[in-house]
C-alpha atoms as a PDB file:
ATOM      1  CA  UNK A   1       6.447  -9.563 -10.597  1.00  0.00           C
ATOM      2  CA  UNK A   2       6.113 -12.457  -8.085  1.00  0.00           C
ATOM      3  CA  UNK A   3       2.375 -12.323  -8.704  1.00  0.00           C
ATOM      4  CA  UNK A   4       1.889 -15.730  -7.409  1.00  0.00           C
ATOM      5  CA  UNK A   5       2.898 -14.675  -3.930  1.00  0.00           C
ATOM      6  CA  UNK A   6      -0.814 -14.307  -3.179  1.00  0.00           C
ATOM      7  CA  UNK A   7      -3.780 -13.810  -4.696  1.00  0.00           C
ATOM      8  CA  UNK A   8      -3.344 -10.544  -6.661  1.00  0.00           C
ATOM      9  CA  UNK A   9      -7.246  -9.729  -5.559  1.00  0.00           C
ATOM     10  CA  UNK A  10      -6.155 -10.448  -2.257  1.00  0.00           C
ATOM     11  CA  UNK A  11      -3.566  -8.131  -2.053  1.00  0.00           C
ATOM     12  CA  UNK A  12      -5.963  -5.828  -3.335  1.00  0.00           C
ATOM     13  CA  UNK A  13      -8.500  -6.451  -0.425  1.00  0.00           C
ATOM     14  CA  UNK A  14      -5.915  -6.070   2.001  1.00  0.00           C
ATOM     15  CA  UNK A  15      -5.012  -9.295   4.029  1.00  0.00           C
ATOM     16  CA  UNK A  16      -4.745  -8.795   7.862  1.00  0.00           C
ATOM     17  CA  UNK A  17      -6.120 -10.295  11.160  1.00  0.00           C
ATOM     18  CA  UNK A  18      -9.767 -10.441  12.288  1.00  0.00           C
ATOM     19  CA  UNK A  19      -9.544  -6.836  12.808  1.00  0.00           C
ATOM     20  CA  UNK A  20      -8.794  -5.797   9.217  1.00  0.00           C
ATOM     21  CA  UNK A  21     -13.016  -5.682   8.723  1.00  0.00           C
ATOM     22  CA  UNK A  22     -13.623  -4.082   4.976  1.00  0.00           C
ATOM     23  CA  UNK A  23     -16.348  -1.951   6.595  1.00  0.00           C
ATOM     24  CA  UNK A  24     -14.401  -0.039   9.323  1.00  0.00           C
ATOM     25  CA  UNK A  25     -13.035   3.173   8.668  1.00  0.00           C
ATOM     26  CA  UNK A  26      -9.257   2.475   7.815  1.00  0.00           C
ATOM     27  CA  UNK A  27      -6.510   5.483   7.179  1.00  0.00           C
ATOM     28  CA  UNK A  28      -4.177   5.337   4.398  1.00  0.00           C
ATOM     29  CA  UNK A  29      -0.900   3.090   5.034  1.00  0.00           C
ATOM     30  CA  UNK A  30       1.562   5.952   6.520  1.00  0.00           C
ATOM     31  CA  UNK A  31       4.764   5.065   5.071  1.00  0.00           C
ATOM     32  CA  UNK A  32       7.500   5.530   7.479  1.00  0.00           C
ATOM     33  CA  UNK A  33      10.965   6.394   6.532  1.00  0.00           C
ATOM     34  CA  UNK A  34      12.623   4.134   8.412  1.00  0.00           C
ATOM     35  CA  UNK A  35      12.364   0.517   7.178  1.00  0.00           C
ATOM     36  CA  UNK A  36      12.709  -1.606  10.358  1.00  0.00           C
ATOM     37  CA  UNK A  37      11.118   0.935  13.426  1.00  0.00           C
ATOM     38  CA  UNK A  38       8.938  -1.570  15.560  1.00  0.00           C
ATOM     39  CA  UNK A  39      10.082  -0.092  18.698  1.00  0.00           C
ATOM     40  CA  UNK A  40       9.726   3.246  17.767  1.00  0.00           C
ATOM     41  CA  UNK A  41       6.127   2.100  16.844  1.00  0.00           C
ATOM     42  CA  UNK A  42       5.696  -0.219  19.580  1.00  0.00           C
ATOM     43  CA  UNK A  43       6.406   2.738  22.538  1.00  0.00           C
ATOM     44  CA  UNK A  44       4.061   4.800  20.520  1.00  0.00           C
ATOM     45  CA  UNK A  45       1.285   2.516  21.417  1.00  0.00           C
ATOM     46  CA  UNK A  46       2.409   1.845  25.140  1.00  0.00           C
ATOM     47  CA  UNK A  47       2.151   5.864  25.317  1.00  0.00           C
ATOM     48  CA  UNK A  48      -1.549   5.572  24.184  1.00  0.00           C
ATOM     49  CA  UNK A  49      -2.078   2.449  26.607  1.00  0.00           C
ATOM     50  CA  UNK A  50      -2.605   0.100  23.594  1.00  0.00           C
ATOM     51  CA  UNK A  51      -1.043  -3.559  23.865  1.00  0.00           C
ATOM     52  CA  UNK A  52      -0.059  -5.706  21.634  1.00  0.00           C
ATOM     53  CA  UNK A  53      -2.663  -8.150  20.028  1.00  0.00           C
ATOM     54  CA  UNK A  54      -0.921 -10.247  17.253  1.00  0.00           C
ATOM     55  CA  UNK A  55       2.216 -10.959  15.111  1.00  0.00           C
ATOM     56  CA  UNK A  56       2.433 -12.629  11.726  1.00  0.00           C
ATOM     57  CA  UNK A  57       5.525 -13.563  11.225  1.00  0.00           C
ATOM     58  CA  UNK A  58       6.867 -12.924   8.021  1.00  0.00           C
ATOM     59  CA  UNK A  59       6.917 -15.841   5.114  1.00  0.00           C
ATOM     60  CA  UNK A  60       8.453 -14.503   2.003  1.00  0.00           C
ATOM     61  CA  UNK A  61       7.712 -17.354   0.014  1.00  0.00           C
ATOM     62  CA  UNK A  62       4.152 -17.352   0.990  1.00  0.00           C
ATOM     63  CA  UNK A  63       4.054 -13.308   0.128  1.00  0.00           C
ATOM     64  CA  UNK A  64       3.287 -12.970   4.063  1.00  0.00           C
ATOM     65  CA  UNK A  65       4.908  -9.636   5.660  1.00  0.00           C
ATOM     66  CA  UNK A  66       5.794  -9.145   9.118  1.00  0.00           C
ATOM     67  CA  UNK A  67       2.973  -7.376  10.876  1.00  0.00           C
ATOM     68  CA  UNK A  68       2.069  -6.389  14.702  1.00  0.00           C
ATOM     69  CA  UNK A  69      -1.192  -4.420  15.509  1.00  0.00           C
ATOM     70  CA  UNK A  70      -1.643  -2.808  19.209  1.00  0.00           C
ATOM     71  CA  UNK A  71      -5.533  -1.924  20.473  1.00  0.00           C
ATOM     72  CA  UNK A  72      -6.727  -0.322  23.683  1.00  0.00           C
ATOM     73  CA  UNK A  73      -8.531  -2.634  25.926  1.00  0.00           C
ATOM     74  CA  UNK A  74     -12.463  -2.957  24.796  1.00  0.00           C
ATOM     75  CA  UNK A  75     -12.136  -0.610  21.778  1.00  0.00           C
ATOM     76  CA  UNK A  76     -13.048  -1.452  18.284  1.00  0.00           C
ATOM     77  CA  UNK A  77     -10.111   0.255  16.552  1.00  0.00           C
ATOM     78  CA  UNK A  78      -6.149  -0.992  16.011  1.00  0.00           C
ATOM     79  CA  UNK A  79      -3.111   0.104  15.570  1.00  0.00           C
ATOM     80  CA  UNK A  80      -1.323  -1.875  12.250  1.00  0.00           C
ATOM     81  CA  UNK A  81       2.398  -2.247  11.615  1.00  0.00           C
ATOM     82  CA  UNK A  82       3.825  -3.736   8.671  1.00  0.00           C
ATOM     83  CA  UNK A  83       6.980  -4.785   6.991  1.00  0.00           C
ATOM     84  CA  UNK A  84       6.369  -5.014   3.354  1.00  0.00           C
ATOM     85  CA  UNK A  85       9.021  -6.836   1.613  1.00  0.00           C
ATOM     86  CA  UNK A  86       7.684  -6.544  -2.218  1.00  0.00           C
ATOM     87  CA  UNK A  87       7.830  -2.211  -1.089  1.00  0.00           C
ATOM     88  CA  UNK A  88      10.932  -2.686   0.810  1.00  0.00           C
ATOM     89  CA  UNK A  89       8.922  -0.326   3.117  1.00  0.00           C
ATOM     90  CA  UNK A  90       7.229  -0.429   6.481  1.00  0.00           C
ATOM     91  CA  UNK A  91       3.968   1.557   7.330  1.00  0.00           C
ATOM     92  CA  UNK A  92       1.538   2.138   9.943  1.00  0.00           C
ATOM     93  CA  UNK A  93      -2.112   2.141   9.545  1.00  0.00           C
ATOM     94  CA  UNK A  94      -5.852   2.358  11.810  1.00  0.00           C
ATOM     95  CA  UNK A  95      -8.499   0.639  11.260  1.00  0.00           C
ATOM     96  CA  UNK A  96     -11.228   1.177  13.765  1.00  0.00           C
ATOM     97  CA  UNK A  97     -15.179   1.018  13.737  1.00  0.00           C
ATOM     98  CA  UNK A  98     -16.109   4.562  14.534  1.00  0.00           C
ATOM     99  CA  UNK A  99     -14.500   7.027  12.036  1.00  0.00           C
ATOM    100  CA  UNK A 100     -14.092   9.800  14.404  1.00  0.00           C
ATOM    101  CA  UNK A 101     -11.681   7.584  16.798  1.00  0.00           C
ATOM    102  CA  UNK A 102      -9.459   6.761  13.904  1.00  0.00           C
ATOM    103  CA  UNK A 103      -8.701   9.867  12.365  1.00  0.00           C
ATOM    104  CA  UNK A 104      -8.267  11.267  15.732  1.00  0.00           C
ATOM    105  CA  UNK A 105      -5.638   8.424  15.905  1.00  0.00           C
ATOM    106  CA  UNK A 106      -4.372   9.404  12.823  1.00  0.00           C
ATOM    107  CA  UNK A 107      -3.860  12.951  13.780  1.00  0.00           C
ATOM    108  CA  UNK A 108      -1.603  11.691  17.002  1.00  0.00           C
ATOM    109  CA  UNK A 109       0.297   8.919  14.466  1.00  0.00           C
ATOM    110  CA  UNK A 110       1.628  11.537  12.019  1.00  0.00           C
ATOM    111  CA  UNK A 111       3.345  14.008  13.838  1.00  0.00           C
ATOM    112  CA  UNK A 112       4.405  11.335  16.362  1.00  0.00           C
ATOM    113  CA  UNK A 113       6.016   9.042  14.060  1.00  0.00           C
ATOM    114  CA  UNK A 114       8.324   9.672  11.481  1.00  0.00           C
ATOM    115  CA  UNK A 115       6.155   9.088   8.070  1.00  0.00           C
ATOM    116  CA  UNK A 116       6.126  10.260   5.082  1.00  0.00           C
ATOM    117  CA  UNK A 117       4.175  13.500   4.001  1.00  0.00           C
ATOM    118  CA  UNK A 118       2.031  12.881   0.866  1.00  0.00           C
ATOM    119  CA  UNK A 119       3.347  15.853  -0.788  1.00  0.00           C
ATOM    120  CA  UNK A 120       7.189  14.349  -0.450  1.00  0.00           C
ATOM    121  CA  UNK A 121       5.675  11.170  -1.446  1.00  0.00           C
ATOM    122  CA  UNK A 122       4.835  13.296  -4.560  1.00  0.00           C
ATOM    123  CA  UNK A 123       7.576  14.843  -4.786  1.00  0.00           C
ATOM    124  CA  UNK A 124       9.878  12.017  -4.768  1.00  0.00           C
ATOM    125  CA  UNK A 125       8.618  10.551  -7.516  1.00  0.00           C
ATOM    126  CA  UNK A 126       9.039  14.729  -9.388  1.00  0.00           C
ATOM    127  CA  UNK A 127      12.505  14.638  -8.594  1.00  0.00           C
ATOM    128  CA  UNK A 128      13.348  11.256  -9.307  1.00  0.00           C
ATOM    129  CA  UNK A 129      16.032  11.104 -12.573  1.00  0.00           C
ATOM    130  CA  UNK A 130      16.686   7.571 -13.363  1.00  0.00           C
ATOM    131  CA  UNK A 131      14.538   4.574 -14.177  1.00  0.00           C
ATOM    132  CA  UNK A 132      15.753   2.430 -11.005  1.00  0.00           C
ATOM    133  CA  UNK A 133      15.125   6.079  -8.820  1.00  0.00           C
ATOM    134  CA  UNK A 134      11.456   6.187 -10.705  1.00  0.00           C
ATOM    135  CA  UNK A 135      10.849   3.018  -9.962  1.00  0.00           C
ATOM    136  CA  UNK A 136      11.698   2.898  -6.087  1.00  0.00           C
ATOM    137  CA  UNK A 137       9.694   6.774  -5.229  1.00  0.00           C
ATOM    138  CA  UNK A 138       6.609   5.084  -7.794  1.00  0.00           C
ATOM    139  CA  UNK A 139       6.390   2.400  -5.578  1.00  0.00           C
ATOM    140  CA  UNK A 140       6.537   4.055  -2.795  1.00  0.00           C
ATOM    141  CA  UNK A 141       3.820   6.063  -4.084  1.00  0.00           C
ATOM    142  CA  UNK A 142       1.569   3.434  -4.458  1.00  0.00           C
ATOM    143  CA  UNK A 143       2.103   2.477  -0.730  1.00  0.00           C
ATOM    144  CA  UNK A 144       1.289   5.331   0.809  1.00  0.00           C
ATOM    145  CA  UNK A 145      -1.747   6.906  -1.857  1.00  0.00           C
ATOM    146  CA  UNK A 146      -4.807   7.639  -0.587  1.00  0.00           C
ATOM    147  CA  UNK A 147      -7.879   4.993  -0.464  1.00  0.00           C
ATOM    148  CA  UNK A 148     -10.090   6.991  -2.153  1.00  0.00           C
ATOM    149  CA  UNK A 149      -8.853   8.699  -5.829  1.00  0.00           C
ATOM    150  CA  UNK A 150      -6.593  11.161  -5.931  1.00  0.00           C
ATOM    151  CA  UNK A 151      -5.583  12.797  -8.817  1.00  0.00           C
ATOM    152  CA  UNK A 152      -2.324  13.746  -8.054  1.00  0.00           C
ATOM    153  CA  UNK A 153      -1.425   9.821  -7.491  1.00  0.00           C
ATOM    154  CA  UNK A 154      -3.141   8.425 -10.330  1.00  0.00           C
ATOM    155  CA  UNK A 155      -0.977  10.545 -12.643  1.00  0.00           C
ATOM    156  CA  UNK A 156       2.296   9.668 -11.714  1.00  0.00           C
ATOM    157  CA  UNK A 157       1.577   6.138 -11.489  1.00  0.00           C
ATOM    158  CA  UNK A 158       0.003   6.360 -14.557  1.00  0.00           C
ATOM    159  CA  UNK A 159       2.352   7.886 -16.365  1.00  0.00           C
ATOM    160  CA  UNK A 160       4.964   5.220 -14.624  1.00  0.00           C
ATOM    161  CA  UNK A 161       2.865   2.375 -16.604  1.00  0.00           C
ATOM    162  CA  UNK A 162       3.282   3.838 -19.794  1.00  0.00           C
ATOM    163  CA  UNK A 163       7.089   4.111 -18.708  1.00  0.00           C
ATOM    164  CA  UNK A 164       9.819   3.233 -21.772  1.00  0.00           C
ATOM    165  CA  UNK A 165      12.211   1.510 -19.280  1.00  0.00           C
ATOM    166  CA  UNK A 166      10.322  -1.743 -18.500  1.00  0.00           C
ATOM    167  CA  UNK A 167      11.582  -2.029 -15.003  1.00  0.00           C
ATOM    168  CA  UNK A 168       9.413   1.347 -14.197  1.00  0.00           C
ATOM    169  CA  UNK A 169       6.142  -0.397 -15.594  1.00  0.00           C
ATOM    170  CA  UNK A 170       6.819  -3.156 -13.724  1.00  0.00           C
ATOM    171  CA  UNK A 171       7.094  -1.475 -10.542  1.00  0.00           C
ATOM    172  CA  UNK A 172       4.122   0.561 -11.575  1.00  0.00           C
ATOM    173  CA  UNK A 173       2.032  -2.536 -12.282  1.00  0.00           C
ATOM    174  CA  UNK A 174       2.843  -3.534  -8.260  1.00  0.00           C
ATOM    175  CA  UNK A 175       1.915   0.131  -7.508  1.00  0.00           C
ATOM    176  CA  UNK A 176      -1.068   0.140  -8.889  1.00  0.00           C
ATOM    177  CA  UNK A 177      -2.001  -3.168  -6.419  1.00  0.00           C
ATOM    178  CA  UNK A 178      -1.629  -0.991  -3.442  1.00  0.00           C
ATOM    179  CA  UNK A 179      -4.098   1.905  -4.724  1.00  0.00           C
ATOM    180  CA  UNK A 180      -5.992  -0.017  -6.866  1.00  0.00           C
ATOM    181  CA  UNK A 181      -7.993   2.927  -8.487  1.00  0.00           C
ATOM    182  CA  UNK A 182     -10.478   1.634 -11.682  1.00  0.00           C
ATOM    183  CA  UNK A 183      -9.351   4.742 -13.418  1.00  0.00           C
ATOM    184  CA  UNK A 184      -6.198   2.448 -14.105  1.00  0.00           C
ATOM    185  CA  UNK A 185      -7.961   0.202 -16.256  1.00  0.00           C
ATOM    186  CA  UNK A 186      -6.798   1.830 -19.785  1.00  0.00           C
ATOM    187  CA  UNK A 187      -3.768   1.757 -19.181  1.00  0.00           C
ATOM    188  CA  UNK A 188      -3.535  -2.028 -17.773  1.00  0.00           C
ATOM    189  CA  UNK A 189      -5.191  -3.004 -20.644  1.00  0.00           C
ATOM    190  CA  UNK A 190      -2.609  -0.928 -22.936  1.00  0.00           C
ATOM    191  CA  UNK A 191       0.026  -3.188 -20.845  1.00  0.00           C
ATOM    192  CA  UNK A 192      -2.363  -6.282 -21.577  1.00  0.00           C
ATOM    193  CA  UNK A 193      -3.146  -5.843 -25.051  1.00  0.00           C
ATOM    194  CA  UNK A 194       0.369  -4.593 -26.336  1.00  0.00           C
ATOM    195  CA  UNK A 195       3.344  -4.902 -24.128  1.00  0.00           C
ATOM    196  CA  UNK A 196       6.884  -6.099 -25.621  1.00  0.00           C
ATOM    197  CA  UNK A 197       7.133  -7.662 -22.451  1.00  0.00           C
ATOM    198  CA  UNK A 198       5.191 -10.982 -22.325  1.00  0.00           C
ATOM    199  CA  UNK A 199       5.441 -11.142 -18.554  1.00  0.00           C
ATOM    200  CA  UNK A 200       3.923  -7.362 -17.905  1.00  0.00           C
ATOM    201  CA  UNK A 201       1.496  -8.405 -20.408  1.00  0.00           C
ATOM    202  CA  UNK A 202       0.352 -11.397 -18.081  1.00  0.00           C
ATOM    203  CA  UNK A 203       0.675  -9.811 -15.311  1.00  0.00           C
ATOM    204  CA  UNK A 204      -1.623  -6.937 -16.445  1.00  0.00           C
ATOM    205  CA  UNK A 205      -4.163  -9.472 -17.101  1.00  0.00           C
ATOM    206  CA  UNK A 206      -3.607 -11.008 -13.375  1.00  0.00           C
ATOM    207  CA  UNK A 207      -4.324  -7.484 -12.173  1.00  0.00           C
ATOM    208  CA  UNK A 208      -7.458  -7.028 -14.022  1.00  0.00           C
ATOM    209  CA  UNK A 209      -8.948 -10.042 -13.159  1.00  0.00           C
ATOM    210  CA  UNK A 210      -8.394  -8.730  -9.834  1.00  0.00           C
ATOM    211  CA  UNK A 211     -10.297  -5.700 -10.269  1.00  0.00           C
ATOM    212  CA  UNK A 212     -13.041  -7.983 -11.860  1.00  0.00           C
ATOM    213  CA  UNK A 213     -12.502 -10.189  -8.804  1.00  0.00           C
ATOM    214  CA  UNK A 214     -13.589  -6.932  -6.139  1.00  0.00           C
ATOM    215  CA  UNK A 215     -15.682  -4.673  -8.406  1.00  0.00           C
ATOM    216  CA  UNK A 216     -13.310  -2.177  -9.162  1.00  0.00           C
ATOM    217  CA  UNK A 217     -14.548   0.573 -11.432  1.00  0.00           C
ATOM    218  CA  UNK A 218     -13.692   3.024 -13.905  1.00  0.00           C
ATOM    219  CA  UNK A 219     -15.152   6.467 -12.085  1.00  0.00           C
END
């Protein structure tokens, strides 16, 4: 777990450009199933009359992904593409100062693009019968969970970090980063406290210094 890559709290603040503001009204990352789709995304936004406002080029050794983000001319609300190369995933997300805008967004984005449902989300991670399959659908998981708690997220991942094949807690543990929900606390500190793994054990205790680090909570 290439912790080091950034700032574990970081990661769970979510880095971005000026327009990533923590108190706008974002949507959950919408995973899409293709990996590499810029263009797809990119005549999405020309179709809404958004342009394109900034690139980060990617920096793997710096833990920075490639990312674009499109806005309409004089509106307070973006359009967010990302490569992520620990998910081996790319996803599209709005962030936008008036909630109503953004959701409306959101309700153009998902049909539009090709994403993945959260119930297939789930349900990946169901049918999944080997450790490496657990690992990649847990993962993805994490991406794509909500923002705000949701049961039926926290349980699979959960269950993930109390996983017998090490490579599944692992994964979990980089989940968990991407929905960082306090109600994951026990079970880092299980990780923390106990793990035969001396590397998940450190890591654990990277990731709840992190929730220290933003205020996370147990609900």
């Amino acid at each position: 777990m290439a912790g080091v890559r950034r700032g574990t709290a970081d990661r769970l603040k979510e880095e971005g450009d000026p327009l990533m503001r923590t108190d706008w009204t974002r949507t959950r990352r919408m995973v899409l199933r293709e990996r590499f789709c810029e263009e797809e995304v990119e005549r999405f936004a020309q179709e809404l009359g958004w342009t394109r406002c900034g690139v980060d080029q990617a920096d793997p050794e710096e833990g920075i992904d490639y990312h674009v983000f499109w806005a309409p001319p004089g509106a307070a609300i973006a359009l967010h593409y990302t490569e992520d190369d620990l998910a081996r995933d790319s996803y599209v997300m709005v962030i936008g100062k008036d909630a109503a805008a953004v959701h409306g967004a959101q309700a153009l984005i998902e049909p539009r693009l090709n994403t993945w449902p959260l119930a297939d989300l789930l349900a990946e991670v169901d049918g999944a019968s080997t450790p490496v399959s657990v690992a990649r659908a847990v993962l993805r998981a994490g991406l794509g969970a909500p923002g705000e708690f949701d049961e039926r997220f926290f349980a699979r991942i959960n269950t993930a970090l109390q996983h017998p094949d090490r490579r599944v807690r692992e994964t979990a543990l980089w989940a968990v980063t991407f929905s960082p929900y306090g109600e994951y606390r026990p079970a880092l500190t299980a990780i923390q406290e106990s793990d035969e793994d001396a590397r998940l054990r450190d890591n654990a205790e990277i990731l709840l210094g992190g929730f220290d680090e933003i205020g996370s909570q147990e609900q």
